[in-house]
Protein backbone atom coordinates (compact mmCIF):
# COMPACT_ATOMS: atom_id res chain seq x y z
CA UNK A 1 -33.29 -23.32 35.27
CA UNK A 2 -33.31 -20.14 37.15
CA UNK A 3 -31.23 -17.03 36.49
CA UNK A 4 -28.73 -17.61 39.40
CA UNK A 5 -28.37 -21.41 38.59
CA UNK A 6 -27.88 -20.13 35.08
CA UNK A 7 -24.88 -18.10 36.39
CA UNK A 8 -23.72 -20.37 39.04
CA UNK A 9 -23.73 -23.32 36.39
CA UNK A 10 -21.89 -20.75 33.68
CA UNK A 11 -18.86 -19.82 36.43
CA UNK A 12 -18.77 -23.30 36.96
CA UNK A 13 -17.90 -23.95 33.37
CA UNK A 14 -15.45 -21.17 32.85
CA UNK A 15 -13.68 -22.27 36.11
CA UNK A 16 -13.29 -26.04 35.03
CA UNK A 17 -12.09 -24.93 31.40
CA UNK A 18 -9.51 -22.89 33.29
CA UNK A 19 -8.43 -25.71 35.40
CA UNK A 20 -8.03 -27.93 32.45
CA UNK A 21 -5.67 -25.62 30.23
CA UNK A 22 -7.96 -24.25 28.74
CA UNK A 23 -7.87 -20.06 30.12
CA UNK A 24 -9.08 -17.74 27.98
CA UNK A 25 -7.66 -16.08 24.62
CA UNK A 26 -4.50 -14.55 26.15
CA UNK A 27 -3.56 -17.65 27.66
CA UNK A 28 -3.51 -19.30 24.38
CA UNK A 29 -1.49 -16.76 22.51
CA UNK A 30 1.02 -16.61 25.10
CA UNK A 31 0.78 -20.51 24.80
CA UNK A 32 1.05 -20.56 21.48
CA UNK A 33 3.05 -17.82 20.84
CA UNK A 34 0.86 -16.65 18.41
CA UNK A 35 -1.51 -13.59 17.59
CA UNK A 36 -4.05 -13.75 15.77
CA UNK A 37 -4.94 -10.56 13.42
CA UNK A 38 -7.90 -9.88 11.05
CA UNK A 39 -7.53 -7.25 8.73
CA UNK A 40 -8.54 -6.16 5.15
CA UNK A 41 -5.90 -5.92 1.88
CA UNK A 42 -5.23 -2.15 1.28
CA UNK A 43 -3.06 0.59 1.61
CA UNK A 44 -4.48 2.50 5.08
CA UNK A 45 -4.41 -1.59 6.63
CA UNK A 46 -2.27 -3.89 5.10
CA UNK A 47 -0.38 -5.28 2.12
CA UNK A 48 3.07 -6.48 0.90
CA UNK A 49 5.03 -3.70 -1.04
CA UNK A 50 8.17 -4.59 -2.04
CA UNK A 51 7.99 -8.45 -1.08
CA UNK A 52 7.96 -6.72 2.62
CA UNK A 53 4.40 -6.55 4.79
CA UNK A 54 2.93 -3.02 5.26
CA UNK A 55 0.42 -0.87 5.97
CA UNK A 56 -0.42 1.19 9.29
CA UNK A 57 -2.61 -1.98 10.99
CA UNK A 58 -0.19 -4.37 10.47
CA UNK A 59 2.83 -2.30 11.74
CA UNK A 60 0.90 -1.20 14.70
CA UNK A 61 -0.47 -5.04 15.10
CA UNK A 62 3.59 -5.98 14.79
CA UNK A 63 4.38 -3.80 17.92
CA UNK A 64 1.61 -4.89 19.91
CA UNK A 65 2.58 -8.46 18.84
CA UNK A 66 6.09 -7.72 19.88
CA UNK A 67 5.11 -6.14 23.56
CA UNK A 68 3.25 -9.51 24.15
CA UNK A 69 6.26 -11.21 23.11
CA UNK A 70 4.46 -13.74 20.27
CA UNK A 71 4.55 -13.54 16.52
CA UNK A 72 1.67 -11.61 14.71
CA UNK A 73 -0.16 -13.52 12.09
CA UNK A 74 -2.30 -11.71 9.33
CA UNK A 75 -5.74 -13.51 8.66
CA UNK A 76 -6.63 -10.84 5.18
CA UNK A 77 -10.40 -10.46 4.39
CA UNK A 78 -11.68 -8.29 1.20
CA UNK A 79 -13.95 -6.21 3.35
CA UNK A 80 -15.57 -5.43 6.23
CA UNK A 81 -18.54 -7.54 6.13
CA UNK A 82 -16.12 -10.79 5.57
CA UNK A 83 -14.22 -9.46 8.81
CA UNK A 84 -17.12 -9.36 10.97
CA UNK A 85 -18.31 -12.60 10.26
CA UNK A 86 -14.77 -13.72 10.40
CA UNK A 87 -14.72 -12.57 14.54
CA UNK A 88 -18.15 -14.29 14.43
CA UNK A 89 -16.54 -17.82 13.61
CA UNK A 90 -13.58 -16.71 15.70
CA UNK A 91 -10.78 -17.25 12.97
CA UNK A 92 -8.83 -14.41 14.62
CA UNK A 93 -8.04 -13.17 17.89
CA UNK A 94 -9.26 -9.40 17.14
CA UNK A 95 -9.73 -6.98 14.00
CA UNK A 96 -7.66 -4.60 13.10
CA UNK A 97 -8.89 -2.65 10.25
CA UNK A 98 -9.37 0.82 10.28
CA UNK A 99 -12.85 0.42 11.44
CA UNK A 100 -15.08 2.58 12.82
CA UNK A 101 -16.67 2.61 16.46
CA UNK A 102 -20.63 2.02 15.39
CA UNK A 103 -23.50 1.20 17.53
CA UNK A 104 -24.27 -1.60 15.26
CA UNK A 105 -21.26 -3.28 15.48
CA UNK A 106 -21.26 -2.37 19.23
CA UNK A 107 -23.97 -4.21 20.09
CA UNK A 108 -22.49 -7.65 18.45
CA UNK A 109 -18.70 -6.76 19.44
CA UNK A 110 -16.41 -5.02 21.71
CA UNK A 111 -14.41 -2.16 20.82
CA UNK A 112 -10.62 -1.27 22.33
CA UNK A 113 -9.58 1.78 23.28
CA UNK A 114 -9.70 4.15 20.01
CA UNK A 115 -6.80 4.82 18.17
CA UNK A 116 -7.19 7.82 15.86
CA UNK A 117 -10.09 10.22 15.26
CA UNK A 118 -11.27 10.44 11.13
CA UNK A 119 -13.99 12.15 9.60
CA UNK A 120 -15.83 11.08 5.80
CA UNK A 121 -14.68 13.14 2.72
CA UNK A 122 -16.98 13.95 0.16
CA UNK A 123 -14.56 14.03 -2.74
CA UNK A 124 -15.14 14.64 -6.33
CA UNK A 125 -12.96 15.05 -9.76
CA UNK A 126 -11.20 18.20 -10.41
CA UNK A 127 -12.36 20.46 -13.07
CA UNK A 128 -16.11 19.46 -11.95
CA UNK A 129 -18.58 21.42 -9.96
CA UNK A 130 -17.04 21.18 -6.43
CA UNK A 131 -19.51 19.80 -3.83
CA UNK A 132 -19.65 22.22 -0.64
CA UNK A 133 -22.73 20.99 1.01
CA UNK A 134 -25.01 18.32 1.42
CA UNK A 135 -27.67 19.49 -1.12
CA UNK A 136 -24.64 19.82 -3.70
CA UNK A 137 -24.76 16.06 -4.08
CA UNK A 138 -28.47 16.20 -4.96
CA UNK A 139 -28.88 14.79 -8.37
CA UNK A 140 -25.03 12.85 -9.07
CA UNK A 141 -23.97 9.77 -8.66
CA UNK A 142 -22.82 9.09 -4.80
CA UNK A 143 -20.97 6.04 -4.45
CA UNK A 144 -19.71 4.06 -1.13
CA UNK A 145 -19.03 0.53 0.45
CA UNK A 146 -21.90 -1.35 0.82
CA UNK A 147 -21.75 -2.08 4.48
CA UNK A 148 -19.41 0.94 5.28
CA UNK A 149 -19.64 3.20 8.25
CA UNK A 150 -20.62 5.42 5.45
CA UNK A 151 -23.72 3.89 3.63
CA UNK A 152 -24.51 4.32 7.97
CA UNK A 153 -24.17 8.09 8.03
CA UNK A 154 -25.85 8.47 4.54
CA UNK A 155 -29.09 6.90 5.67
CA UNK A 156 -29.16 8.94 9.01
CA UNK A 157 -28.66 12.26 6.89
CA UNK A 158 -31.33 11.10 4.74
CA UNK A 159 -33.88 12.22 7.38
CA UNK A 160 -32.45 15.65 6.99
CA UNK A 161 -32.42 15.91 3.38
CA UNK A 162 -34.89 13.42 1.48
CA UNK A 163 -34.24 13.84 -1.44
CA UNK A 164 -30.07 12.51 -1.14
CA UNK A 165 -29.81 9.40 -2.53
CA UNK A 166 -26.89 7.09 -3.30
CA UNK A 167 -25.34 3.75 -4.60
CA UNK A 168 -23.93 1.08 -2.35
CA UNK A 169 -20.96 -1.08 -3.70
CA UNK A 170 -20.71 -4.75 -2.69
CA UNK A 171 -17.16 -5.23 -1.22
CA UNK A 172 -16.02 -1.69 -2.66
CA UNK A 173 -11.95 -0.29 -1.14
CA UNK A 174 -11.41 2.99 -0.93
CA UNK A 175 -9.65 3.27 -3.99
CA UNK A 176 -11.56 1.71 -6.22
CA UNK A 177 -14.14 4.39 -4.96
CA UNK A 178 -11.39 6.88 -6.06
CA UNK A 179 -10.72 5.47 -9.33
CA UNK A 180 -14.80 5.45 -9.97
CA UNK A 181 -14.47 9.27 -9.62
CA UNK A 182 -11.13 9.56 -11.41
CA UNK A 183 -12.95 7.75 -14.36
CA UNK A 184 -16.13 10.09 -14.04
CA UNK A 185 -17.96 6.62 -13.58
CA UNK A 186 -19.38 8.28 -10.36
CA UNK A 187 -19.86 12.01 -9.37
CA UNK A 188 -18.88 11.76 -5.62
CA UNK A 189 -17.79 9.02 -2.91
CA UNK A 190 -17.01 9.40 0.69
CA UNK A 191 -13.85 7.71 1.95
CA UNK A 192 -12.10 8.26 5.46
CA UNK A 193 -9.80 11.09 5.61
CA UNK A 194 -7.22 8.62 6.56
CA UNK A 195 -7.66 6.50 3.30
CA UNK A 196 -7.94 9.19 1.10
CA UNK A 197 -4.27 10.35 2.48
CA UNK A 198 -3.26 7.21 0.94
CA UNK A 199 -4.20 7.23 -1.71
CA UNK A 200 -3.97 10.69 -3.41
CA UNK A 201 -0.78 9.91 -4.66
CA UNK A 202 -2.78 7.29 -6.93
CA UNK A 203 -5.55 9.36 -7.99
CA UNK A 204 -4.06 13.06 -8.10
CA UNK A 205 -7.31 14.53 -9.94
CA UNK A 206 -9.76 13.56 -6.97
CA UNK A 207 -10.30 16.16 -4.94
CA UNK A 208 -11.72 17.40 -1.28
CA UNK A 209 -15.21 18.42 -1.61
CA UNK A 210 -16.51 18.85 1.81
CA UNK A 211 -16.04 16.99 4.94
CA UNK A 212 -19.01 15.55 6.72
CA UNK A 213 -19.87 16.92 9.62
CA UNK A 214 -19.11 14.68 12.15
CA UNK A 215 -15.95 12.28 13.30
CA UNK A 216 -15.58 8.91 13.88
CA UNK A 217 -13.15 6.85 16.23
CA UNK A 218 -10.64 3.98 15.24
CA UNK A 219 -10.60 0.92 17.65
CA UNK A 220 -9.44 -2.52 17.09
CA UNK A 221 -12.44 -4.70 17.44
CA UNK A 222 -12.68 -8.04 19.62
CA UNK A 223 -15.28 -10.88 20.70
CA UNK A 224 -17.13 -10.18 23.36
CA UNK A 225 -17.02 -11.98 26.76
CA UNK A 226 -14.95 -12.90 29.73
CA UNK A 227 -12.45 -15.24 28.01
CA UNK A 228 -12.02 -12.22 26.00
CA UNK A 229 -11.59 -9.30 28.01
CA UNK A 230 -7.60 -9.86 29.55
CA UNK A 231 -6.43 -9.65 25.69
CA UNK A 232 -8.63 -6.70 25.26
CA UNK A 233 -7.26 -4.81 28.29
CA UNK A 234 -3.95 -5.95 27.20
CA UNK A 235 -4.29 -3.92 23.63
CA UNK A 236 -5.57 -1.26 25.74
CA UNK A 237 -2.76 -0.73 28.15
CA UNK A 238 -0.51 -1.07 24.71
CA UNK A 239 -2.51 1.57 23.26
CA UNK A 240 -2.48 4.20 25.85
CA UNK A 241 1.38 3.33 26.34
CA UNK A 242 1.41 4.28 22.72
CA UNK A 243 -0.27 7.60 23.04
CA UNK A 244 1.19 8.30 25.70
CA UNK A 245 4.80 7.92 24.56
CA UNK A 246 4.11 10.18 21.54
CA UNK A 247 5.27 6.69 19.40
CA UNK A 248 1.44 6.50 17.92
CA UNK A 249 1.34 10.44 16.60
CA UNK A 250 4.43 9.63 15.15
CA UNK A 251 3.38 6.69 13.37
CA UNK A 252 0.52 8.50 11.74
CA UNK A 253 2.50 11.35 11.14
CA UNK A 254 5.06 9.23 8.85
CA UNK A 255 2.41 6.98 7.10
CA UNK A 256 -0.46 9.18 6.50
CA UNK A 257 0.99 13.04 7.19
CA UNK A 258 3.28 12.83 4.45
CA UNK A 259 2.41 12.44 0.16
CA UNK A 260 5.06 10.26 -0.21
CA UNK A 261 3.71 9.15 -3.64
CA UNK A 262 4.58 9.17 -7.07
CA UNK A 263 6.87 11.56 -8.68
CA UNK A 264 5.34 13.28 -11.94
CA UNK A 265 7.84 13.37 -14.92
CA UNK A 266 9.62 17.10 -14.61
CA UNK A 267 11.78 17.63 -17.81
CA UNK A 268 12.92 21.17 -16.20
CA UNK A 269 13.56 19.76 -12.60
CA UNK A 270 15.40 16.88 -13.98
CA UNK A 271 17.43 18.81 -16.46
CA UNK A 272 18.68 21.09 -13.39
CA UNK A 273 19.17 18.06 -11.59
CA UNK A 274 21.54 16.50 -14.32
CA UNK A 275 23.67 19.69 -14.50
CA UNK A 276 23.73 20.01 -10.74
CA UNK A 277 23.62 16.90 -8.76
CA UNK A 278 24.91 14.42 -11.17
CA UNK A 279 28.41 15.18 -12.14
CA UNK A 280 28.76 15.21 -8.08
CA UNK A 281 27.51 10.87 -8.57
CA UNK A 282 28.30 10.13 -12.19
CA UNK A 283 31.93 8.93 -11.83
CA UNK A 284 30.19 6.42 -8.91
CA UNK A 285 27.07 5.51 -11.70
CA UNK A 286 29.57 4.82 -14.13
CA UNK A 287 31.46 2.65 -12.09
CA UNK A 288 29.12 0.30 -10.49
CA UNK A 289 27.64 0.34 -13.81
CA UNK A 290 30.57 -1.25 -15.18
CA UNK A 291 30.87 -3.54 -12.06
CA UNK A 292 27.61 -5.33 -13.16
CA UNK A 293 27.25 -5.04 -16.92
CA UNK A 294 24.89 -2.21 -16.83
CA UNK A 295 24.17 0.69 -19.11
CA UNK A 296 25.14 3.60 -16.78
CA UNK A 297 22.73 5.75 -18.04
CA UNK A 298 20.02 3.23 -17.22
CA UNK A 299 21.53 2.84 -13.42
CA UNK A 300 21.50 6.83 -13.28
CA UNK A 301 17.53 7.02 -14.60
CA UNK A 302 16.76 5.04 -11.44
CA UNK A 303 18.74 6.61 -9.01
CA UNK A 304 17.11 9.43 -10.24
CA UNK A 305 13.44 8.23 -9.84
CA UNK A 306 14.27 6.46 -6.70
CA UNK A 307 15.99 9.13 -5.10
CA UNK A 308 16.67 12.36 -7.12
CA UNK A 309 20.04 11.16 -6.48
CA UNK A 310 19.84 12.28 -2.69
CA UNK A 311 22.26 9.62 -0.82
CA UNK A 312 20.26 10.14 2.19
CA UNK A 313 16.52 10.28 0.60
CA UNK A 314 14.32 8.51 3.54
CA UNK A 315 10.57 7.74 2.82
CA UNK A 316 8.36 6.98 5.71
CA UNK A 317 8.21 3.72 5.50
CA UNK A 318 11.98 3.17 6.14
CA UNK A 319 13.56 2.75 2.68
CA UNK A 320 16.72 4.69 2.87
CA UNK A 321 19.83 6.13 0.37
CA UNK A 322 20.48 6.39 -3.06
CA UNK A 323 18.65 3.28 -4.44
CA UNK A 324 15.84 3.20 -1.79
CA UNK A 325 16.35 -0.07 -0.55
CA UNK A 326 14.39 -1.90 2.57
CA UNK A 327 16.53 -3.27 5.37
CA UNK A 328 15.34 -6.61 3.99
CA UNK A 329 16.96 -5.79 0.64
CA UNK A 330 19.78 -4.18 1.99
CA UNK A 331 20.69 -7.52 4.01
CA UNK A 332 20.32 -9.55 1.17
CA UNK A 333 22.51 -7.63 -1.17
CA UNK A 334 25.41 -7.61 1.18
CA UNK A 335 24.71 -3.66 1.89
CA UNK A 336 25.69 -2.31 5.85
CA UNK A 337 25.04 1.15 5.05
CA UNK A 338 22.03 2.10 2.94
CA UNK A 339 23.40 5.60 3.25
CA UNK A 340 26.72 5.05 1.66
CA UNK A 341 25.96 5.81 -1.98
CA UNK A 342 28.56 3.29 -3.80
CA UNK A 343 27.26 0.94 -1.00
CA UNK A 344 23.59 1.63 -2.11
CA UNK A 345 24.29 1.78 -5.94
CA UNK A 346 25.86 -1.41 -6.19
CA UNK A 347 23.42 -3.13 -3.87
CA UNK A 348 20.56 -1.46 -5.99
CA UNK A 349 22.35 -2.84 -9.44
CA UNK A 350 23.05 -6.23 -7.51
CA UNK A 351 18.90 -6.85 -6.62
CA UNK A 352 18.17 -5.54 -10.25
CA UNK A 353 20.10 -7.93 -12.06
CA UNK A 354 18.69 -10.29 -9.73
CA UNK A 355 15.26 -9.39 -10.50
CA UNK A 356 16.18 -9.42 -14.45
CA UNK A 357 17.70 -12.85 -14.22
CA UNK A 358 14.93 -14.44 -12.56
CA UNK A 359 12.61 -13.46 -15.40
CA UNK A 360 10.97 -16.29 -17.67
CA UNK A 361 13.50 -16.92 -20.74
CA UNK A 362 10.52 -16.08 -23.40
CA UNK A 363 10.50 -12.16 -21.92
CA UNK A 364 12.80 -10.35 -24.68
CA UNK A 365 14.52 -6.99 -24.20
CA UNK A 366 13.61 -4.29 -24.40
CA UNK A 367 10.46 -5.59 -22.48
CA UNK A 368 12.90 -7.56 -19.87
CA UNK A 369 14.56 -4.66 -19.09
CA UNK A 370 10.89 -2.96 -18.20
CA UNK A 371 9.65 -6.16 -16.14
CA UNK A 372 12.62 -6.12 -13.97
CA UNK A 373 11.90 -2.38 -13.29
CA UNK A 374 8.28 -3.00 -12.37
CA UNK A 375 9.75 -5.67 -10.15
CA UNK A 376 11.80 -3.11 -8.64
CA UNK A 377 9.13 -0.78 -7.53
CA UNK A 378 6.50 -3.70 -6.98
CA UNK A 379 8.25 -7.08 -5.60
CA UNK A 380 8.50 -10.37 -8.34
CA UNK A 381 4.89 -11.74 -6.80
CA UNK A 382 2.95 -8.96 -7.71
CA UNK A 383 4.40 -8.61 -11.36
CA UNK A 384 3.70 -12.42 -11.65
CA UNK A 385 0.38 -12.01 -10.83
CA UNK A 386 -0.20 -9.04 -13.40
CA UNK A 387 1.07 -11.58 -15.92
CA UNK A 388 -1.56 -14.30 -15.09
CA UNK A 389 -4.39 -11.51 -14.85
CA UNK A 390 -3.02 -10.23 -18.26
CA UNK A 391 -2.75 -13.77 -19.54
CA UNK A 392 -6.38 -14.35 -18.25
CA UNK A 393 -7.49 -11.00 -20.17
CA UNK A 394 -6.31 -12.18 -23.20
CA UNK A 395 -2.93 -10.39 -23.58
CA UNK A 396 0.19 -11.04 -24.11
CA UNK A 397 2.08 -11.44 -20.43
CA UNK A 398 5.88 -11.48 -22.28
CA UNK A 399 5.08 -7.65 -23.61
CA UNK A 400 5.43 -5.25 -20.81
CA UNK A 401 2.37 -2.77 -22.70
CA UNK A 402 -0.04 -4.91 -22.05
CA UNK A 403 1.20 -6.33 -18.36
CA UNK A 404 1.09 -2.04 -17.97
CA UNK A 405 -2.70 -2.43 -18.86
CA UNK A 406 -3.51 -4.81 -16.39
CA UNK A 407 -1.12 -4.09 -13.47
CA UNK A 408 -3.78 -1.28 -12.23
CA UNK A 409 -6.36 -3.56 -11.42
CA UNK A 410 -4.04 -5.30 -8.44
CA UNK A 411 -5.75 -2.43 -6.77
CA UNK A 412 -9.37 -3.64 -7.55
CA UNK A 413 -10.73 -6.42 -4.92
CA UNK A 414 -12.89 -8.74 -8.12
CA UNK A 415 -8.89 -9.20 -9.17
CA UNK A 416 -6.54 -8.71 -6.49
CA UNK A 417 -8.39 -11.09 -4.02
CA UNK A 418 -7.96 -14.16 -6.63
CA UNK A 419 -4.04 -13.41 -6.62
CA UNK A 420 -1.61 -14.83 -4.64
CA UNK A 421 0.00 -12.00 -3.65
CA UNK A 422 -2.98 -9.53 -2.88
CA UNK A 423 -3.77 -6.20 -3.15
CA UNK A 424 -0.90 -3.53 -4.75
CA UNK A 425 -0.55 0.10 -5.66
CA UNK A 426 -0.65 -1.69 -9.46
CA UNK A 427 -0.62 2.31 -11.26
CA UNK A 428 2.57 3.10 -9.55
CA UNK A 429 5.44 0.46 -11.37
CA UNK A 430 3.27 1.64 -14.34
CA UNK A 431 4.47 5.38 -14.08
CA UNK A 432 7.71 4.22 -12.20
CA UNK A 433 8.98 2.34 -15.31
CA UNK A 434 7.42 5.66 -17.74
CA UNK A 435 9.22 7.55 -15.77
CA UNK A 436 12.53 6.10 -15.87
CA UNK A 437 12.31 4.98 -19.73
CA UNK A 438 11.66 9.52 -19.78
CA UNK A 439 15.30 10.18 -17.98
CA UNK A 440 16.86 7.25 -19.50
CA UNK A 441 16.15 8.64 -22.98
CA UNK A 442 17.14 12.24 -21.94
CA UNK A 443 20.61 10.88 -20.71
CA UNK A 444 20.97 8.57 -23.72
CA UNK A 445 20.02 11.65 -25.54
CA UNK A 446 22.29 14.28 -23.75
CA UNK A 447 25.60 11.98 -24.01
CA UNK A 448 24.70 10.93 -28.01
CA UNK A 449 24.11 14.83 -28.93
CA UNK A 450 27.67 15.63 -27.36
CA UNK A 451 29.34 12.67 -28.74
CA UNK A 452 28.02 13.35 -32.09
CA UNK A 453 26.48 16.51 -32.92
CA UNK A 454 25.73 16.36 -36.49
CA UNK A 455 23.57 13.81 -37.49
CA UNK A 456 20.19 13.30 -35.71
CA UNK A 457 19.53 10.85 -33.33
CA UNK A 458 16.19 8.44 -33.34
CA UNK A 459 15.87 7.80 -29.97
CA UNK A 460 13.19 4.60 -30.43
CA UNK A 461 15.90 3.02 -32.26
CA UNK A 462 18.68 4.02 -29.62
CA UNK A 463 16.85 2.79 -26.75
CA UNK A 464 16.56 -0.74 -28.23
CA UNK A 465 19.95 -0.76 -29.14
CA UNK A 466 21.20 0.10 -26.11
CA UNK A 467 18.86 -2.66 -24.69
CA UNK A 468 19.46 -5.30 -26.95
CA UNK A 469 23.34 -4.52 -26.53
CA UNK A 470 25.63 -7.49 -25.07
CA UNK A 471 25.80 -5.78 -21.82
CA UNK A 472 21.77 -5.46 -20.82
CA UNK A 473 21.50 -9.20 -22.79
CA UNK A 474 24.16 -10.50 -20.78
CA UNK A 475 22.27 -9.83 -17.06
């Protein structure tokens, strides 16, 4: 067949598809009422914190679904390559993923209109030789994703300097890269600046070595073809509507301009804090406390880490008031006003005791008490699946020490993609409940010492008293 029958047989198709119902991909989402979005599990993307979806992706993804007027429905892959060849069997009407524009993947796919603007960090572990050029990394172990943008830019710089070599990493997330170099298992790795925003928090010691020279643009990524192209000019249009409006800076501002991550345990802070802010709260602790069986020093300790006891404490990603609850949360526990403090204490105790009564029967204090607190901070699903991990492992998923062990590798993909709930920032219930045990103890401590002066306290012993007592037992 010639090249013009070729094309005139080809229209012919398309047209007769169209006149059967068929149209292209917008016409079946709007059909439908469904979209379609590919994505990986991970903090810069998505994942469920707090039994609640998140992640930058999947919020933008949730507007865009929302200006089309469908629902958005996440299709989660474990990496990159698994997304691409996910498009390729068309199991999702486009990619969102934090990927980067490449000619390779250009040639196979078609890119929107880009998003944000990153460039690769060469980052490394404080207290080591910092990297400040290219030659610097001469010699160490470089890590990155196998398959990454990355492992791309490594074998182009290659030309320039021979004698660089690295190590690719099948199916490797950013912060398992991070936690390499945390763990001096690897020298250096090179992340997005994006991702590495997210995940400082987790891995404090890795540091900024140099930035590559170059940048790299963010685009959601979409089949190529006509039956394509109206859901691709669609995102566009979104996209520049989202620039435009200033609603996109400030989405990235909240989500990756801020280290909204976890609070190191501050004796001296704290101590000023219980001599300044709390007598202002305590009388409100005490009483909610009372309300729902609690020990109020327990209630206080997670005001504190929650909130510093700040009735109007925001993070940026919408959790609000004394007890940082979600809107979902709030809803659920009967609270109107996340900002109200008695409001947010008692709907804070109410999901708590919740959270502690749901727990298997076979979980004993004080190791109850410290599961519902990791449930807190983490959501029920994740905690469940650090118990079957931990289970699997060989320990014992009724003591909260060794669910601790094991809740960190929710952030590694060989573990968190044969969970049910997916990937989660697994380190941070592990210093959240530290934490709080730390203040609880201090308060504990503080109120025994004026109560009784004399003889001396032994705080192991207190705690489990105070846990075991018939108002913890009775939640």
């Amino acid at each position: 067949m010639r090249p013009l029958l070729r094309l005139t047989a080809w229209c012919a198709a398309a047209l007769w598809l169209t006149a059967c119902g068929g149209g292209d991909s917008l016409d079946r989402i709007e059909r439908d009422g469904k979209l379609r979005m590919m994505t990986r599990n991970g903090p810069d993307t998505y994942y469920v914190d707090k039994g609640e979806p998140a992640g930058f992706e999947y919020q933008l993804a949730t507007r865009f679904a929302d200006h089309l007027g469908v629902e958005l429905e996440v299709v989660p892959e474990h990496s990159v390559m698994d997304i691409l060849q996910g498009m390729r069997r068309d199991q999702a009407d486009f990619a969102a993923a934090a990927l980067s524009i490449t000619a390779s993947r250009e040639r196979e796919f078609a890119f929107g209109l880009p998003y944000d603007e990153i460039r690769p960090e060469v980052l490394y572990l404080s207290g080591q030789r910092r990297p400040r050029k290219l030659t610097d990394l001469i010699g160490g172990r470089l890590v990155v994703s196998r398959g990454s943008s990355h492992a791309d830019t490594l074998a182009f710089l290659k030309e320039l300097e021979p004698a660089l070599s690295w190590e690719e990493i099948d199916n490797a997330q950013p912060s398992e890269l991070l936690e390499m170099v945390a763990k001096s298992e690897a020298d250096y790795t090179i992340i997005d600046s994006n991702a590495f925003l997210t995940n400082r928090s987790i891995w404090p010691r890795v540091r900024r070595g140099f930035t590559i020279d170059r940048s790299d643009q963010l685009a959601w990524l979409f089949k190529r073809g006509p039956r394509h192209d109206r859901l691709r000019e669609a995102a566009n249009q979104f996209i520049a509507q989202m620039q435009e409006s200033g609603e996109l800076e400030h989405m990235q501002d909240q989500l990756f301009g801020h280290a909204w991550g976890i609070d190191q345990v501050n004796s001296q802070t704290f101590n000023r804090n219980v001599e300044r802010r709390l007598p202002r709260f305590e009388p409100l602790v005490r009483q909610v406390a009372d309300e729902y069986q609690m020990d109020w020093h327990l209630l206080a300790a997670i005001a504190y880490q929650e909130s510093h006891w700040n009735p109007k404490a925001r993070s940026p990603t919408g959790v609000r008031g004394m007890m940082m609850l979600t809107q979902c949360t709030a809803r659920e526990m009967g609270v109107d006003n996340r900002l109200d403090p008695l409001q947010s204490l008692r709907g804070g105790a109410r999901y708590y005791r919740k959270l502690k009564r749901r727990l298997p029967e076979d979980i004993h204090e004080p190791d109850r008490t410290w599961f519902a607190l990791a449930a807190y901070n983490i959501g029920r699903g994740h905690l469940e699946d650090a118990r079957v991990i931990t289970e699997r492992k060989g320990g014992d998923p009724h003591l909260w020490d060794d669910v601790a062990e094991h809740l960190p590798l929710l952030q590694k993909q060989q573990y968190y993609s044969k969970t049910r709930f997916g990937y989660a920032r697994g380190s941070e219930p592990v210093t959240y409940v530290k934490n709080i045990r730390h203040y609880f103890s201090i308060l504990s401590w503080r109120d025994a010492r004026e109560a009784s002066p004399p003889p001396p306290v032994d705080t192991r012993e207190f705690l489990h008293q105070s846990l075991s007592g018939s108002k913890l037992s009775a939640l």
